[in-house]
PDB file of N, CA and C in Angstrom:
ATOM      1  N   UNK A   1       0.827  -1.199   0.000  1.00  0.00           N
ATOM      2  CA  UNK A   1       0.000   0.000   0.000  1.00  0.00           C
ATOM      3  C   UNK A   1       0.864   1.253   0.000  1.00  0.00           C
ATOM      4  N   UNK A   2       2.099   1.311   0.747  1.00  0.00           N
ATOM      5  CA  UNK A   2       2.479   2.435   0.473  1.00  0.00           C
ATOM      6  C   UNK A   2       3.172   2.462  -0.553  1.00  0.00           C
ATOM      7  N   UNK A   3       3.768   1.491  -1.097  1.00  0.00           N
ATOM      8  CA  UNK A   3       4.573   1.690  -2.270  1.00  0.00           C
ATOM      9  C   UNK A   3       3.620   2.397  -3.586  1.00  0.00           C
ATOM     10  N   UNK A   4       2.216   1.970  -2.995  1.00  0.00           N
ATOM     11  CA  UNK A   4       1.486   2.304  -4.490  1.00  0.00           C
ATOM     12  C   UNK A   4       1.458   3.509  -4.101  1.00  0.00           C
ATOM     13  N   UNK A   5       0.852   4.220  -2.417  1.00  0.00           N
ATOM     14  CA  UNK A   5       0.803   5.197  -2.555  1.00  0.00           C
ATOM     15  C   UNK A   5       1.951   6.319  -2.954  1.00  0.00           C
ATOM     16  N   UNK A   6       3.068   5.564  -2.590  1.00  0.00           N
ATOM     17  CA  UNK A   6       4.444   6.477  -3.109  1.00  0.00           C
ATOM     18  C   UNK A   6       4.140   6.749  -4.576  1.00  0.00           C
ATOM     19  N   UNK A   7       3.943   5.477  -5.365  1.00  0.00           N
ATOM     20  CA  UNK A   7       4.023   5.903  -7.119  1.00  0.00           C
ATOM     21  C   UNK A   7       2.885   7.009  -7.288  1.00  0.00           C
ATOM     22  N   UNK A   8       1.634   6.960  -6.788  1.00  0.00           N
ATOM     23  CA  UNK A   8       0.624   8.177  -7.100  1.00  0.00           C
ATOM     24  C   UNK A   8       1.409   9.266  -6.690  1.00  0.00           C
ATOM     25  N   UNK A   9       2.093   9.373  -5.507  1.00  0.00           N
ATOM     26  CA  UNK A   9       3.094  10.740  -4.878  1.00  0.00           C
ATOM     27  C   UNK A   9       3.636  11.464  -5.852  1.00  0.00           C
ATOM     28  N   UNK A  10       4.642  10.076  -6.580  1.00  0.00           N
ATOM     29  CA  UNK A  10       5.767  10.806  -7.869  1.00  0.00           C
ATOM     30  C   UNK A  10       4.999  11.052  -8.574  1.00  0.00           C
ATOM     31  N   UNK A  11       3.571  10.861  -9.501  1.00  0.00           N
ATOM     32  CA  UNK A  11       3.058  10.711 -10.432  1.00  0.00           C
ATOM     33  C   UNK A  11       2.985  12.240 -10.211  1.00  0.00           C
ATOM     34  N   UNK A  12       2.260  12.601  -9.047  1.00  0.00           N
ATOM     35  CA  UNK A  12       1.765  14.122  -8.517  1.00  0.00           C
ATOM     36  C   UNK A  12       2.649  15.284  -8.752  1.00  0.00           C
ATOM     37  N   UNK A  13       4.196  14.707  -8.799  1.00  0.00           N
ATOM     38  CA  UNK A  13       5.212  15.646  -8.271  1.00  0.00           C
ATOM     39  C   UNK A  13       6.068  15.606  -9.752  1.00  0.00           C
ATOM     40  N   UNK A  14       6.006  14.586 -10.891  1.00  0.00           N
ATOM     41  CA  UNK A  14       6.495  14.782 -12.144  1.00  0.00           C
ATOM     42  C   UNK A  14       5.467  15.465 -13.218  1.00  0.00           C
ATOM     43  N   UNK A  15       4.047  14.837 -12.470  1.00  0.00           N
ATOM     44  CA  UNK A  15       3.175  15.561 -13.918  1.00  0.00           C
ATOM     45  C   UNK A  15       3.510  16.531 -14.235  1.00  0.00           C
ATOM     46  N   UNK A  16       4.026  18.078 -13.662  1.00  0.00           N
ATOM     47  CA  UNK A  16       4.081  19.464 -13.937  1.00  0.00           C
ATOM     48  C   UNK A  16       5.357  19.611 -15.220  1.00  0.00           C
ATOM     49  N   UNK A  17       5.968  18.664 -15.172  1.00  0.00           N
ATOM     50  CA  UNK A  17       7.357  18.733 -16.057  1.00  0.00           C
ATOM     51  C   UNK A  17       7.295  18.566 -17.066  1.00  0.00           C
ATOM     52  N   UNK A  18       6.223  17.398 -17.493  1.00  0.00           N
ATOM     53  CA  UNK A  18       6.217  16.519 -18.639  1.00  0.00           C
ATOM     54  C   UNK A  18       5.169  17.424 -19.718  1.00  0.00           C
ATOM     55  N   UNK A  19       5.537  17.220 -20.950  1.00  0.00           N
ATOM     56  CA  UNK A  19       4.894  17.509 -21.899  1.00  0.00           C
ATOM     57  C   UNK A  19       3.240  17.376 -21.544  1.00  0.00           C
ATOM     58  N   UNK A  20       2.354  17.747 -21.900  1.00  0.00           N
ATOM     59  CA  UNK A  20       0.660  18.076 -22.025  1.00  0.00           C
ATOM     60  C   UNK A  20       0.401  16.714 -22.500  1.00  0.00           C
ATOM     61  N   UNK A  21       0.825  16.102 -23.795  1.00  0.00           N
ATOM     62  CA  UNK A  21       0.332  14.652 -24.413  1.00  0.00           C
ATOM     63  C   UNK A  21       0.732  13.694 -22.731  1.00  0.00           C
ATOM     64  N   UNK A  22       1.431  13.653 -21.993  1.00  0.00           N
ATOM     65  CA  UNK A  22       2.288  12.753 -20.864  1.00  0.00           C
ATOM     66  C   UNK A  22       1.552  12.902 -20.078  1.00  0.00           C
ATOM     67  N   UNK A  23       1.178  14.315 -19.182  1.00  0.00           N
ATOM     68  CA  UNK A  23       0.595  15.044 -18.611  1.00  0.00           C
ATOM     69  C   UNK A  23      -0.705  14.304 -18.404  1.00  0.00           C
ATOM     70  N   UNK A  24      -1.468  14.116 -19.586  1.00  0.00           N
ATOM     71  CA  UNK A  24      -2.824  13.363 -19.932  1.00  0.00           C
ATOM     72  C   UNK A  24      -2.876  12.055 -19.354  1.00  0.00           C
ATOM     73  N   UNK A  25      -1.610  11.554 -19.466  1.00  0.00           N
ATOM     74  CA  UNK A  25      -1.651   9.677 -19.076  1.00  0.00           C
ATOM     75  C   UNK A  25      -1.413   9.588 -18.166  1.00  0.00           C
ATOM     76  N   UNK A  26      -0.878  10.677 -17.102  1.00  0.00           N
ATOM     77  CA  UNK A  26      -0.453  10.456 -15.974  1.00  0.00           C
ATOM     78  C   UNK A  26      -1.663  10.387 -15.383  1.00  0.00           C
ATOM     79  N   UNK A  27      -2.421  11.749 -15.673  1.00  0.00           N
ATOM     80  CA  UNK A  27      -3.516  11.645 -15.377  1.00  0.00           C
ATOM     81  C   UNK A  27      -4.643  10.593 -15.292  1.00  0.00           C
ATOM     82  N   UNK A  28      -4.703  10.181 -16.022  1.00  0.00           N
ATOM     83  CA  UNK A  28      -5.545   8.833 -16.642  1.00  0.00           C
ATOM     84  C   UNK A  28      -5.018   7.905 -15.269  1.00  0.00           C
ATOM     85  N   UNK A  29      -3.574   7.544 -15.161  1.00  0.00           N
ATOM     86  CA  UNK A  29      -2.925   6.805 -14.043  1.00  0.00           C
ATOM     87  C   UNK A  29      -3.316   6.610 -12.858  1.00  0.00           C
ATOM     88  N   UNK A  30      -2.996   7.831 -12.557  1.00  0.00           N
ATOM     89  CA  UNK A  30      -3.578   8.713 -11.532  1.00  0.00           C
ATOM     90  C   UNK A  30      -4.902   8.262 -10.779  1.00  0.00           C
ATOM     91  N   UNK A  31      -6.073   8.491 -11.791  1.00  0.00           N
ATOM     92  CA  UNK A  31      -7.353   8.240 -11.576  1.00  0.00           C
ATOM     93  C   UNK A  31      -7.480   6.591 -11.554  1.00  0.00           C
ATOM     94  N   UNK A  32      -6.657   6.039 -12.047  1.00  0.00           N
ATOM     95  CA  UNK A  32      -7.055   4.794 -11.915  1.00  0.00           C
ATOM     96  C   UNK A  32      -6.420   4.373 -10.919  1.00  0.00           C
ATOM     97  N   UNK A  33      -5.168   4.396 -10.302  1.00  0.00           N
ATOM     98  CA  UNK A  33      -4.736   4.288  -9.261  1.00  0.00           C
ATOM     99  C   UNK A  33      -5.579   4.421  -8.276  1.00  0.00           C
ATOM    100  N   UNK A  34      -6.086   5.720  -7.945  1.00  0.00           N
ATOM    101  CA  UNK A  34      -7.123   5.934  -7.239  1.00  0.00           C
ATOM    102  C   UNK A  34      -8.274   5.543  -6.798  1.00  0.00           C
ATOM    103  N   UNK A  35      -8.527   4.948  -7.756  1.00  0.00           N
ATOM    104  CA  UNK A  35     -10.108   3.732  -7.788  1.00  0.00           C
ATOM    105  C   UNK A  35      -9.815   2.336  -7.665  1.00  0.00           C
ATOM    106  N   UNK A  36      -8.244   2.177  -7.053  1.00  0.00           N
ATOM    107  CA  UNK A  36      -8.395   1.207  -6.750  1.00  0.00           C
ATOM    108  C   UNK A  36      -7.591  -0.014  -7.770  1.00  0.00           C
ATOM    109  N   UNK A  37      -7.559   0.639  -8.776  1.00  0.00           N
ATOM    110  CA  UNK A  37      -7.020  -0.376  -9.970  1.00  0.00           C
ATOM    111  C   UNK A  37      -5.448  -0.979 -10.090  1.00  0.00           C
ATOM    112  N   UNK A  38      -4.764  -1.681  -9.986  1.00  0.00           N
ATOM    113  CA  UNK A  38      -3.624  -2.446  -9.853  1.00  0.00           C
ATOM    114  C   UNK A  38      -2.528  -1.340 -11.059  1.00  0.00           C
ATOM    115  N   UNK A  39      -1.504  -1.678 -10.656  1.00  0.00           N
ATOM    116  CA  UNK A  39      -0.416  -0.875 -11.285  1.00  0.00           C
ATOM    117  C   UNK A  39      -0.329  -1.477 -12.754  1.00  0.00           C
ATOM    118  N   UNK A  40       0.130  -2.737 -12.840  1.00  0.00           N
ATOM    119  CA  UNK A  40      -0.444  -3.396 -14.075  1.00  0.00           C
ATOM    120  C   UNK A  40      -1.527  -2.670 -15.058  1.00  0.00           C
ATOM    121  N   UNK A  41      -2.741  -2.469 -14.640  1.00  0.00           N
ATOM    122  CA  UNK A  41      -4.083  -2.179 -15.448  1.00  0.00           C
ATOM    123  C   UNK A  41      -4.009  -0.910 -15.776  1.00  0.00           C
ATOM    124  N   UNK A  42      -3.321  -0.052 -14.370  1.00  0.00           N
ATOM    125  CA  UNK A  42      -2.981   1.245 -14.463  1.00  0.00           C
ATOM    126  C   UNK A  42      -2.190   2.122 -15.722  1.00  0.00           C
ATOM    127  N   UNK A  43      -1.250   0.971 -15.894  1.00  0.00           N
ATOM    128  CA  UNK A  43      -0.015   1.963 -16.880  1.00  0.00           C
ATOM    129  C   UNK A  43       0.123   1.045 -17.453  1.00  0.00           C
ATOM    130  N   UNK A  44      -1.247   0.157 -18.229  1.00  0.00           N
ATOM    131  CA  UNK A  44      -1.079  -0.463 -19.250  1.00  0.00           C
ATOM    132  C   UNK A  44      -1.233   0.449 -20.415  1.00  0.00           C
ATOM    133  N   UNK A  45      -2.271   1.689 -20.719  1.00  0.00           N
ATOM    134  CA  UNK A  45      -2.221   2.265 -21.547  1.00  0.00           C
ATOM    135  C   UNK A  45      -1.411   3.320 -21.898  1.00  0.00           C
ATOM    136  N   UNK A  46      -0.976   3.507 -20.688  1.00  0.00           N
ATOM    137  CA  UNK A  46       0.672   4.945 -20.830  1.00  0.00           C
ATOM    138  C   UNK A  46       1.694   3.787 -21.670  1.00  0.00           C
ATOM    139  N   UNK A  47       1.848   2.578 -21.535  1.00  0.00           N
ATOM    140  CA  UNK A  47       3.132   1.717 -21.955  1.00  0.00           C
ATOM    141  C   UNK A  47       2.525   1.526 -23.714  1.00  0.00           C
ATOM    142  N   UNK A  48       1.433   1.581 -23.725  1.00  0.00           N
ATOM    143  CA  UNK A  48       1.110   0.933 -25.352  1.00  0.00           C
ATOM    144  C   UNK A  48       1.076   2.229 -25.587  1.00  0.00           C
ATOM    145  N   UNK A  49       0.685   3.559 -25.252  1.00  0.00           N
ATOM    146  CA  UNK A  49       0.769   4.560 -26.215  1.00  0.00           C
ATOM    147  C   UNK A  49       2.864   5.372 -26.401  1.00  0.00           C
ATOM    148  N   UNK A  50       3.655   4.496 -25.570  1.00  0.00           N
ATOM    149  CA  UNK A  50       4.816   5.439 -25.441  1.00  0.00           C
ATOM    150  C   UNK A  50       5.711   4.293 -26.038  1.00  0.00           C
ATOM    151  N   UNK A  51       5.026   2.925 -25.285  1.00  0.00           N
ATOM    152  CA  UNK A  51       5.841   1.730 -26.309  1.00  0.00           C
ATOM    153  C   UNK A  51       7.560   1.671 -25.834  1.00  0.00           C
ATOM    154  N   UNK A  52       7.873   2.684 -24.347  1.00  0.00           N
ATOM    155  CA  UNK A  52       9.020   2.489 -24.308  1.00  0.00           C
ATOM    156  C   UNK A  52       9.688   1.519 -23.354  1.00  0.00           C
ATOM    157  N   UNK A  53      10.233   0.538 -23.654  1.00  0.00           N
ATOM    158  CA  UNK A  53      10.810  -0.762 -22.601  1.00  0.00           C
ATOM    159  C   UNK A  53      11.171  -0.406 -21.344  1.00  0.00           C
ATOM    160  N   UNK A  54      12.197   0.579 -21.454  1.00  0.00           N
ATOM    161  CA  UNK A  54      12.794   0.692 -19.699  1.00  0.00           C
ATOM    162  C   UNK A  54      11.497   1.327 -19.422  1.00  0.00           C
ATOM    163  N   UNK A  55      10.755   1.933 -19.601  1.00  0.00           N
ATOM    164  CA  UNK A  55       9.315   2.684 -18.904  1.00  0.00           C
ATOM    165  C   UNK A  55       8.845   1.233 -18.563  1.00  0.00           C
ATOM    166  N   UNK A  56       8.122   0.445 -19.325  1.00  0.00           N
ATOM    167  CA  UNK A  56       7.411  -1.038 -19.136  1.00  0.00           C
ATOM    168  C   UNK A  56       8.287  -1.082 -17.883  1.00  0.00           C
ATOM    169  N   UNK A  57       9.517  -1.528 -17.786  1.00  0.00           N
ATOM    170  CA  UNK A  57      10.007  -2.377 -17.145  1.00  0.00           C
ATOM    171  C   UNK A  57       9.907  -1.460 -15.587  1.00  0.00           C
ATOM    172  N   UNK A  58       9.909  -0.369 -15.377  1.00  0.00           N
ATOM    173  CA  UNK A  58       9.652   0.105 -14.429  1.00  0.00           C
ATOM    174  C   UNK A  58       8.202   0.136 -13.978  1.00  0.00           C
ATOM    175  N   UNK A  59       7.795  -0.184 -14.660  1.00  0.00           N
ATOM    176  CA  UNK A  59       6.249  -0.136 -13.897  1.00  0.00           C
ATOM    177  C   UNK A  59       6.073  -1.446 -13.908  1.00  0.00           C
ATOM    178  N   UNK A  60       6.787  -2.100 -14.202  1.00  0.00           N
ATOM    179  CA  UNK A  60       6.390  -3.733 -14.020  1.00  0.00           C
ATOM    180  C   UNK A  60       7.254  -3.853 -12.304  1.00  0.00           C
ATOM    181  N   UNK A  61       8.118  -3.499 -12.009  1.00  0.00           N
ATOM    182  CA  UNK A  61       8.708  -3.325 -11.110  1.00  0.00           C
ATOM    183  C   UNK A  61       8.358  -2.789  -9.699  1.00  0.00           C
ATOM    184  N   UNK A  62       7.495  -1.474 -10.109  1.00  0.00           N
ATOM    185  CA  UNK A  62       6.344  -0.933  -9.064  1.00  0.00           C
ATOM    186  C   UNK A  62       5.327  -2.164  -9.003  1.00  0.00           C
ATOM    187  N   UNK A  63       5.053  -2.733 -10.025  1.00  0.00           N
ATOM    188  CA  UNK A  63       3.717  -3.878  -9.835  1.00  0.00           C
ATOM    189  C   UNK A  63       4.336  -4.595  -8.686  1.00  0.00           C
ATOM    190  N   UNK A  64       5.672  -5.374  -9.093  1.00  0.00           N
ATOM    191  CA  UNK A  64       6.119  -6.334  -7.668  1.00  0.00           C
ATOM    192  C   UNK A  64       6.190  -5.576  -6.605  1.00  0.00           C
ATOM    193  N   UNK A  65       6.860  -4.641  -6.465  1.00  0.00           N
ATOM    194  CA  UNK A  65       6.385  -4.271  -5.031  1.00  0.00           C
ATOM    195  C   UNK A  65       5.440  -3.690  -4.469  1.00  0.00           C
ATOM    196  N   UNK A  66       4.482  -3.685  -5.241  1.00  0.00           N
ATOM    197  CA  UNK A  66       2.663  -3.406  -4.801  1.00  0.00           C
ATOM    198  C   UNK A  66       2.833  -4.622  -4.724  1.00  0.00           C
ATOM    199  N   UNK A  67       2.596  -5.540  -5.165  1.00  0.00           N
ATOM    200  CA  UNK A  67       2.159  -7.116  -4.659  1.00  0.00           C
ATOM    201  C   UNK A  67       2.956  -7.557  -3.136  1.00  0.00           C
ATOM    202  N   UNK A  68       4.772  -7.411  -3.316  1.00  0.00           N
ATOM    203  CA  UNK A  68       5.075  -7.848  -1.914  1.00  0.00           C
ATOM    204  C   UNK A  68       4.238  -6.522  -1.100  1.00  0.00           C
ATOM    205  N   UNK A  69       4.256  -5.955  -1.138  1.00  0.00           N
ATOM    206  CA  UNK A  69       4.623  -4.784   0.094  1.00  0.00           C
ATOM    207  C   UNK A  69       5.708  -4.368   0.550  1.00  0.00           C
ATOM    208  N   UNK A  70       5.346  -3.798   1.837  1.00  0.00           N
ATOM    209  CA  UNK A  70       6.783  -2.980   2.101  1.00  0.00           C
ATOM    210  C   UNK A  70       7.404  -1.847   2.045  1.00  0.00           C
ATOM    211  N   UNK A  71       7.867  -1.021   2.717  1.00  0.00           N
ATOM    212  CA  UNK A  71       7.755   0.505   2.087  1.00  0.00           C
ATOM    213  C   UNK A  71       9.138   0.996   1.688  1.00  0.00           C
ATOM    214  N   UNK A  72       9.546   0.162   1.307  1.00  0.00           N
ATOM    215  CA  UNK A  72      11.381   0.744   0.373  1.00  0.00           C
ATOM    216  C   UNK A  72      11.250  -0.633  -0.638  1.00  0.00           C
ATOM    217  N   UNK A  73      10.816   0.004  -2.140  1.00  0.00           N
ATOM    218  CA  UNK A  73      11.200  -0.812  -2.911  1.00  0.00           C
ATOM    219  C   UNK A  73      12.468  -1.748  -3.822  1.00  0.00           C
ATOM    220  N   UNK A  74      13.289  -0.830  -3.212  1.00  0.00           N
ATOM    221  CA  UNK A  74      14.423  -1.440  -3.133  1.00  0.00           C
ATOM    222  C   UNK A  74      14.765  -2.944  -2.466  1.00  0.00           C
ATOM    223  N   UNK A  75      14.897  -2.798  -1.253  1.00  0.00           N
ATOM    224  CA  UNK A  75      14.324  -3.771  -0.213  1.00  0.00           C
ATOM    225  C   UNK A  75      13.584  -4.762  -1.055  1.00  0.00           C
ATOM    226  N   UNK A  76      12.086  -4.662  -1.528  1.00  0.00           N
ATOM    227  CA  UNK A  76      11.610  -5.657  -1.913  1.00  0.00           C
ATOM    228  C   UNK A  76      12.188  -5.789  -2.591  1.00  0.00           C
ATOM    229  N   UNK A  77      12.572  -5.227  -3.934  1.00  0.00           N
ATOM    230  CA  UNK A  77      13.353  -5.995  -5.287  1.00  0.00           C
ATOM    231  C   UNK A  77      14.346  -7.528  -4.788  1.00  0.00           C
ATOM    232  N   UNK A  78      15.274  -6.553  -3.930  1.00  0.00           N
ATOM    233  CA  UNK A  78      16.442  -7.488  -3.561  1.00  0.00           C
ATOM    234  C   UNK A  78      16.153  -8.971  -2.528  1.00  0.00           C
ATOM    235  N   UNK A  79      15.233  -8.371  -1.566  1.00  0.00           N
ATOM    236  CA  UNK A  79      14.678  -9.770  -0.957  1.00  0.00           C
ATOM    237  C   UNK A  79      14.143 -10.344  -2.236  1.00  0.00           C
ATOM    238  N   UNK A  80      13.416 -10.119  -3.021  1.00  0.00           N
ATOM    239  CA  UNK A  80      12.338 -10.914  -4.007  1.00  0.00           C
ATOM    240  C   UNK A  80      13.641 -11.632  -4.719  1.00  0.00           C
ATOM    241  N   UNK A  81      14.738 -10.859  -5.343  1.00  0.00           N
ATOM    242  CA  UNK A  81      15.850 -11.598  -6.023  1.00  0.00           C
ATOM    243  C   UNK A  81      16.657 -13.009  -5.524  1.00  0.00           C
ATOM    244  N   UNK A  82      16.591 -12.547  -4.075  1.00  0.00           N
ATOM    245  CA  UNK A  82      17.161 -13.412  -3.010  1.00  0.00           C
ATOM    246  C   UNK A  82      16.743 -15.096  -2.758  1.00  0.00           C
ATOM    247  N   UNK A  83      15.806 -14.905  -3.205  1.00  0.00           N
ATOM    248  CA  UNK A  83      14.299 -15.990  -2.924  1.00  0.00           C
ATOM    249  C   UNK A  83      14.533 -17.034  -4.045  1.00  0.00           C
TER     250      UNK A  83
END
């Protein structure tokens, strides 16, 4: 839970930077985050409209540590590697 709530945090604190087209998907994110919707489902449509890998792969990354928990995702990565 907090890790997700951390990613809505950054989402809050990069939207202002990013281009207006970006701006939009964050948004979109955002709201779905909010209602509840899994990180996966969330920034499935920011990844098919930007199509860029290291982006995928970072939000696939926030997904695992929304699933473990835990509030330093770091931490989870490396326990999860450990395993």
């Amino acid at each position: 839970l907090q890790i997700s709530n951390n990613a809505k945090r950054v989402l809050v604190q990069v939207k202002p930077m990013m281009h207006e087209s970006i701006q939009e998907e964050i948004e979109k994110v955002s709201l779905l985050l909010e209602g509840g919707t899994t990180m996966h489902r969330a920034f499935r449509g920011f990844n098919e409209t930007f199509n860029f890998r290291e982006l995928v792969f970072f939000h696939e990354m926030l997904e695992v540590c929304s699933r473990e928990g835990g509030t330093n995702p770091v931490q989870v990565l490396l326990d999860i590697a450990e395993d």
